[in-house]
PDB file of N, CA and C in Angstrom:
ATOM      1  N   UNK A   1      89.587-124.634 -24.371  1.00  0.00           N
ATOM      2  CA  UNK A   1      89.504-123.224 -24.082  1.00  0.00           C
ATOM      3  C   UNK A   1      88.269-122.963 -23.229  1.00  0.00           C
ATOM      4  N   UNK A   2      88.493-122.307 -21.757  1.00  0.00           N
ATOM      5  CA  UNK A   2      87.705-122.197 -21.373  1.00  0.00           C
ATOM      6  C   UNK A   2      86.710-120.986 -21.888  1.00  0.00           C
ATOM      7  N   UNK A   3      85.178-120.990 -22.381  1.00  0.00           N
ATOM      8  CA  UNK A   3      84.186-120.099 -22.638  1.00  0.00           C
ATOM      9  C   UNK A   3      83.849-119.424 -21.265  1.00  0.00           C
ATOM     10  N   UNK A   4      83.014-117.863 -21.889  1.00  0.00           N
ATOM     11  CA  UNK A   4      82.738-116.885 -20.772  1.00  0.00           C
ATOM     12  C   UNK A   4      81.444-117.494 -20.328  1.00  0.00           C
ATOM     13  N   UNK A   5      81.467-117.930 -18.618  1.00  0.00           N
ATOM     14  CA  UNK A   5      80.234-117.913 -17.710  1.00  0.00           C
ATOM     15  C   UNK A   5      79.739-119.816 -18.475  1.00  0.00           C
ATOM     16  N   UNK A   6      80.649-120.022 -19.066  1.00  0.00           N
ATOM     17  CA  UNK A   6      80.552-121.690 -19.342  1.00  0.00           C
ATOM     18  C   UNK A   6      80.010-121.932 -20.633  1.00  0.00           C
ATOM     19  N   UNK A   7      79.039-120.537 -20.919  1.00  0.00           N
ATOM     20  CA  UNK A   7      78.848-121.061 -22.847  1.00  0.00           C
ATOM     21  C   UNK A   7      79.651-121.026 -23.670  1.00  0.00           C
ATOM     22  N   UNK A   8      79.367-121.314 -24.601  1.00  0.00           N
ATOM     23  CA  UNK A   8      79.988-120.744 -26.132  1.00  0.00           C
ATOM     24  C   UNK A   8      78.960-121.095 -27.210  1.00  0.00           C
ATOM     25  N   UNK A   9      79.454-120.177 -28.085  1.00  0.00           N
ATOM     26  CA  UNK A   9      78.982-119.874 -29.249  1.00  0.00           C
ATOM     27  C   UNK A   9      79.846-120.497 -30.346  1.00  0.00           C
ATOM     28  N   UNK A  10      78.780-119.860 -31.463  1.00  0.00           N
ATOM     29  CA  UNK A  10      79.563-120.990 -32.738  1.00  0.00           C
ATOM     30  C   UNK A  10      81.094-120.382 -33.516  1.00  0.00           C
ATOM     31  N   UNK A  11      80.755-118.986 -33.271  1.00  0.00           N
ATOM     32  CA  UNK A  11      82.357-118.311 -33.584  1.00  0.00           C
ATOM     33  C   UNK A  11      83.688-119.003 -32.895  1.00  0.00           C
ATOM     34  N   UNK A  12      83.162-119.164 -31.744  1.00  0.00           N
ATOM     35  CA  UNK A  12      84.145-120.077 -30.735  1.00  0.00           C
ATOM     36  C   UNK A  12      84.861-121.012 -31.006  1.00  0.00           C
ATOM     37  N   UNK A  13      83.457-121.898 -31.368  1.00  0.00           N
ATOM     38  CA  UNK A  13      84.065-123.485 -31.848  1.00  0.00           C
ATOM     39  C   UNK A  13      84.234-122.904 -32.909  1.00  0.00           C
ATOM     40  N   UNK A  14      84.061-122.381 -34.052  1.00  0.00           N
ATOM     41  CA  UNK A  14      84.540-122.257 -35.052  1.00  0.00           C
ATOM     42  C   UNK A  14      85.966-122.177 -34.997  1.00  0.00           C
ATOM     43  N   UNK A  15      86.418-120.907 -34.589  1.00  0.00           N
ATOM     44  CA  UNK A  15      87.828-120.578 -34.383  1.00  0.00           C
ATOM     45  C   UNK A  15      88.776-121.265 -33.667  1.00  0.00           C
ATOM     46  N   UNK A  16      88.398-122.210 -32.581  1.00  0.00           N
ATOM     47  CA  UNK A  16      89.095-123.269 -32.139  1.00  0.00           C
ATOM     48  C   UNK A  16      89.254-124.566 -33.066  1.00  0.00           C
ATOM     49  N   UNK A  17      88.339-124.893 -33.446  1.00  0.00           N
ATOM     50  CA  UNK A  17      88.512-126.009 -34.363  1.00  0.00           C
ATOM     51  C   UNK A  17      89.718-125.903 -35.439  1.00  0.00           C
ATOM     52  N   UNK A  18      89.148-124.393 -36.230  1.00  0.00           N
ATOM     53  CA  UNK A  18      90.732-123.903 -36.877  1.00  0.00           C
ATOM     54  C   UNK A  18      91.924-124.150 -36.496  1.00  0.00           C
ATOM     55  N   UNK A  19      91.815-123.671 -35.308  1.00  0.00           N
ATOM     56  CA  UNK A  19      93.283-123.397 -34.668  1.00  0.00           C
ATOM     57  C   UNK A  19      93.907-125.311 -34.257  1.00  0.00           C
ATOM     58  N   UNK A  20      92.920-125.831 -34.054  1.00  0.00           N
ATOM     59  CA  UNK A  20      93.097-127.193 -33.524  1.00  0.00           C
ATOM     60  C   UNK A  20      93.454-128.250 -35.131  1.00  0.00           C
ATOM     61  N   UNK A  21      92.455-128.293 -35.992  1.00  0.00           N
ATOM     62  CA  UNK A  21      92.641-129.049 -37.148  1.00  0.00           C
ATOM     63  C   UNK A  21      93.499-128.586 -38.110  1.00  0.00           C
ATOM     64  N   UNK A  22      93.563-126.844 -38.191  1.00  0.00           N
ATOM     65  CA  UNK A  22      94.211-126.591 -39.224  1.00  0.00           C
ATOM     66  C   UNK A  22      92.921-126.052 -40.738  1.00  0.00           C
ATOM     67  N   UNK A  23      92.096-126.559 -40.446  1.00  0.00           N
ATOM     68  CA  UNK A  23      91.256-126.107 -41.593  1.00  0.00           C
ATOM     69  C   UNK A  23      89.648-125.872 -40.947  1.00  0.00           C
ATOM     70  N   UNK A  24      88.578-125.217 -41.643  1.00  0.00           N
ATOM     71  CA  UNK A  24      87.213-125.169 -41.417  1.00  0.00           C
ATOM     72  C   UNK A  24      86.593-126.003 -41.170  1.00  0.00           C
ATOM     73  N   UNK A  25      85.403-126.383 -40.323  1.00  0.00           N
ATOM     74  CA  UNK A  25      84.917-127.544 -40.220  1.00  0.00           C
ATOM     75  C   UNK A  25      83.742-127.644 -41.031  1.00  0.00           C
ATOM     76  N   UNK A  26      83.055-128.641 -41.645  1.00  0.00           N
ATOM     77  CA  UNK A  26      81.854-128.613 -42.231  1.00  0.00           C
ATOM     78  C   UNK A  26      80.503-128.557 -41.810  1.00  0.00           C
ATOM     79  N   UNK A  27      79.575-128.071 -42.105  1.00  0.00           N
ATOM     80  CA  UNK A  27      78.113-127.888 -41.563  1.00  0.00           C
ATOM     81  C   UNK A  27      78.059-129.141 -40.405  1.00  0.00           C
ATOM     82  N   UNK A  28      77.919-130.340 -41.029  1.00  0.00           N
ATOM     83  CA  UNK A  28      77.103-131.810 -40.033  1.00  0.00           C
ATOM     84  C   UNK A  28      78.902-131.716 -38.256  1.00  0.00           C
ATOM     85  N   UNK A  29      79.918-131.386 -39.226  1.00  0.00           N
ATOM     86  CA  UNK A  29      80.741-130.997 -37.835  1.00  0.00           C
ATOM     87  C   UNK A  29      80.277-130.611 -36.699  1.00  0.00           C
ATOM     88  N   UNK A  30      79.734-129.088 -37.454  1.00  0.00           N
ATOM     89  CA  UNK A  30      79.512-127.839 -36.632  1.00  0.00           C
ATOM     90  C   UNK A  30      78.427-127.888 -36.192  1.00  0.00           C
ATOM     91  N   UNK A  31      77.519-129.025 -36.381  1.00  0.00           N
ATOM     92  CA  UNK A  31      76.446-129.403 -35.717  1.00  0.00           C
ATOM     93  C   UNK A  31      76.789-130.138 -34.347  1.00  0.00           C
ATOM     94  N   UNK A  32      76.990-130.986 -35.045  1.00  0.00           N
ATOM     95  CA  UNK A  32      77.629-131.898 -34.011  1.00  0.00           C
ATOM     96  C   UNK A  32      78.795-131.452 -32.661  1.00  0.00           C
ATOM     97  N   UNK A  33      79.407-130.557 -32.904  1.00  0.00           N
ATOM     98  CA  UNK A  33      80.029-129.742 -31.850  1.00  0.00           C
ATOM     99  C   UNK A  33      78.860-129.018 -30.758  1.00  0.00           C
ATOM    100  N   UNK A  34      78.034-128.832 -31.558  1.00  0.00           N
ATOM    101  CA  UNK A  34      76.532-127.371 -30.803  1.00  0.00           C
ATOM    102  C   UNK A  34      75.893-128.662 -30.079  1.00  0.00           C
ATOM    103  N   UNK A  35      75.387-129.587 -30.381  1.00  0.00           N
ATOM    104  CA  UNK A  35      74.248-130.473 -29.876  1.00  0.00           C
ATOM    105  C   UNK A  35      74.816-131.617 -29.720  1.00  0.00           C
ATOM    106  N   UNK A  36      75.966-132.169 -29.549  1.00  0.00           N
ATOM    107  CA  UNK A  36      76.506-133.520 -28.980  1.00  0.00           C
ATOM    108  C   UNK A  36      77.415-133.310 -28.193  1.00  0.00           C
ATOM    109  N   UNK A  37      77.741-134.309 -27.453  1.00  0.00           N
ATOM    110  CA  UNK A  37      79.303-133.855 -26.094  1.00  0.00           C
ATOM    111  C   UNK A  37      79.562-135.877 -26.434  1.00  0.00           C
ATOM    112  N   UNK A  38      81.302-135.792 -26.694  1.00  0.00           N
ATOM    113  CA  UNK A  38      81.662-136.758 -26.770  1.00  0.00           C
ATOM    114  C   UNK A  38      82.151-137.657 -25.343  1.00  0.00           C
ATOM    115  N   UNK A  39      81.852-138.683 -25.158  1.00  0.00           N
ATOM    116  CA  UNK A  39      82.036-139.278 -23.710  1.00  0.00           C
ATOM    117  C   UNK A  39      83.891-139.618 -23.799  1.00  0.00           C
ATOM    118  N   UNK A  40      83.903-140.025 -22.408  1.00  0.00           N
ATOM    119  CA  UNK A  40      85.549-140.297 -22.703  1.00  0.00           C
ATOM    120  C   UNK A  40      85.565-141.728 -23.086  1.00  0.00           C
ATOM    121  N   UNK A  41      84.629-142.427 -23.587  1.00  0.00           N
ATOM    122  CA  UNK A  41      85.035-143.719 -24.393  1.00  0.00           C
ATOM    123  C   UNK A  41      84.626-143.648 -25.918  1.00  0.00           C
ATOM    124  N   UNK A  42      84.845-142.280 -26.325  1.00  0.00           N
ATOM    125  CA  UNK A  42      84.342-142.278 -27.600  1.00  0.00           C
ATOM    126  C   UNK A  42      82.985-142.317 -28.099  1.00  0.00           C
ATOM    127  N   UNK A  43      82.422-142.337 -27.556  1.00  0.00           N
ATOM    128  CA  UNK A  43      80.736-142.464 -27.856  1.00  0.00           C
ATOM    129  C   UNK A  43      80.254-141.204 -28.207  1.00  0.00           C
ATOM    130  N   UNK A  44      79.392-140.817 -28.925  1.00  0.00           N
ATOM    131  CA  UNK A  44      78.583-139.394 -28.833  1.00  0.00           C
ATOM    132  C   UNK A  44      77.241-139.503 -28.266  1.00  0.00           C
ATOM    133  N   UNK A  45      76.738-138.333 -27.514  1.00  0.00           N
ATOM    134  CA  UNK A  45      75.732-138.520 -26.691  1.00  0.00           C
ATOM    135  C   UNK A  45      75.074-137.083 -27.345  1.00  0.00           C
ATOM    136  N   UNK A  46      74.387-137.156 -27.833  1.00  0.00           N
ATOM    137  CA  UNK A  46      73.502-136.319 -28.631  1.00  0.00           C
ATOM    138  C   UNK A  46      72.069-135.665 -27.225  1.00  0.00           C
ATOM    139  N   UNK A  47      72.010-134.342 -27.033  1.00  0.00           N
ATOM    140  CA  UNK A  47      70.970-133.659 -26.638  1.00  0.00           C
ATOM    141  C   UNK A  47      69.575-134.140 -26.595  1.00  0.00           C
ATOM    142  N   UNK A  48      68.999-134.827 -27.552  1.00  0.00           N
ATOM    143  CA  UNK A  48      67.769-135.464 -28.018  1.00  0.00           C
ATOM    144  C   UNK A  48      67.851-136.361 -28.903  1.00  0.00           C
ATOM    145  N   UNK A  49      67.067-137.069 -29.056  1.00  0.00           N
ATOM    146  CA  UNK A  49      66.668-138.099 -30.774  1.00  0.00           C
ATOM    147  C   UNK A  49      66.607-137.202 -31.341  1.00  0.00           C
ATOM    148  N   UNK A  50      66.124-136.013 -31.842  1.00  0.00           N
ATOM    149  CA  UNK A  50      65.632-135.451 -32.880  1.00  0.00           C
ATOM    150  C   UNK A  50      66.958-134.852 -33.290  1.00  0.00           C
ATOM    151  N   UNK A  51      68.067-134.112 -32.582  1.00  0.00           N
ATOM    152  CA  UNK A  51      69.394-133.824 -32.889  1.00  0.00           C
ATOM    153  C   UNK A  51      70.146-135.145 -33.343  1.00  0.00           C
ATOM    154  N   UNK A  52      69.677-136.051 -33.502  1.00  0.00           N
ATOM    155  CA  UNK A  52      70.771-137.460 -33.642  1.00  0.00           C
ATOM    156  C   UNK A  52      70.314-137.689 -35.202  1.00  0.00           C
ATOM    157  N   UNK A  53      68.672-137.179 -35.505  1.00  0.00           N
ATOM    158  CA  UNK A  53      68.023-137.567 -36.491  1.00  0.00           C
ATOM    159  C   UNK A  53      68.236-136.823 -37.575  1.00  0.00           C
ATOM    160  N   UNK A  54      68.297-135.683 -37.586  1.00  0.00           N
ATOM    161  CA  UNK A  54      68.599-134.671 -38.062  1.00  0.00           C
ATOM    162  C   UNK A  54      70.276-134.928 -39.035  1.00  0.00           C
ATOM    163  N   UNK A  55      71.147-135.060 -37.723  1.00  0.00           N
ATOM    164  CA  UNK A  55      73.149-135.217 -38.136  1.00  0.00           C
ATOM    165  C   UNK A  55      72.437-136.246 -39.082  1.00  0.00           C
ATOM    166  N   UNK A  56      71.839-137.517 -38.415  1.00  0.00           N
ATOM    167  CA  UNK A  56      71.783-138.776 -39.701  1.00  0.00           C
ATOM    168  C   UNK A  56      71.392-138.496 -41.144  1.00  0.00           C
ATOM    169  N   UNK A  57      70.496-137.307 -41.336  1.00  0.00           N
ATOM    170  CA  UNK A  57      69.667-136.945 -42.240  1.00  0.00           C
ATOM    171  C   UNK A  57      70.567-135.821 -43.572  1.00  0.00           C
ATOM    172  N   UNK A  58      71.755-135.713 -42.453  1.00  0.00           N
ATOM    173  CA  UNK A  58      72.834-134.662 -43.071  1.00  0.00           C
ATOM    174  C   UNK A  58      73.904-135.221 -43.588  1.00  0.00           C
ATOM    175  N   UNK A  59      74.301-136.566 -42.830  1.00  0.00           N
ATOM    176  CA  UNK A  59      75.343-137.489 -43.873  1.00  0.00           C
ATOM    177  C   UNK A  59      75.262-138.305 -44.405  1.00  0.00           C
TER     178      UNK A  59
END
């Protein structure tokens, strides 16, 4: 779904994720949606160390 002027917010992903999984996503998810972008080989590429440190610290 394209977002207005290229952001989005967390209502966004929230409500897409719904619509996509079928159910709510959990906190370390909904992190991980805000501060990581997944590559097209599957990898996650996290914003900073300290956002990578943090998700680790949450699961």
């Amino acid at each position: 779904m394209p977002y207005r002027r290229g952001l989005s917010n967390i209502h966004q992903l929230s409500n897409d994720f719904v619509q996509k999984e079928g159910r709510h996503s959990t906190r370390p998810e909904m992190f991980q949606m805000m501060q990581a972008r997944t590559t097209p080989d599957g990898s996650v590429m996290w914003s900073n160390e300290q956002r990578r440190q943090v998700m680790d610290q949450m699961t």
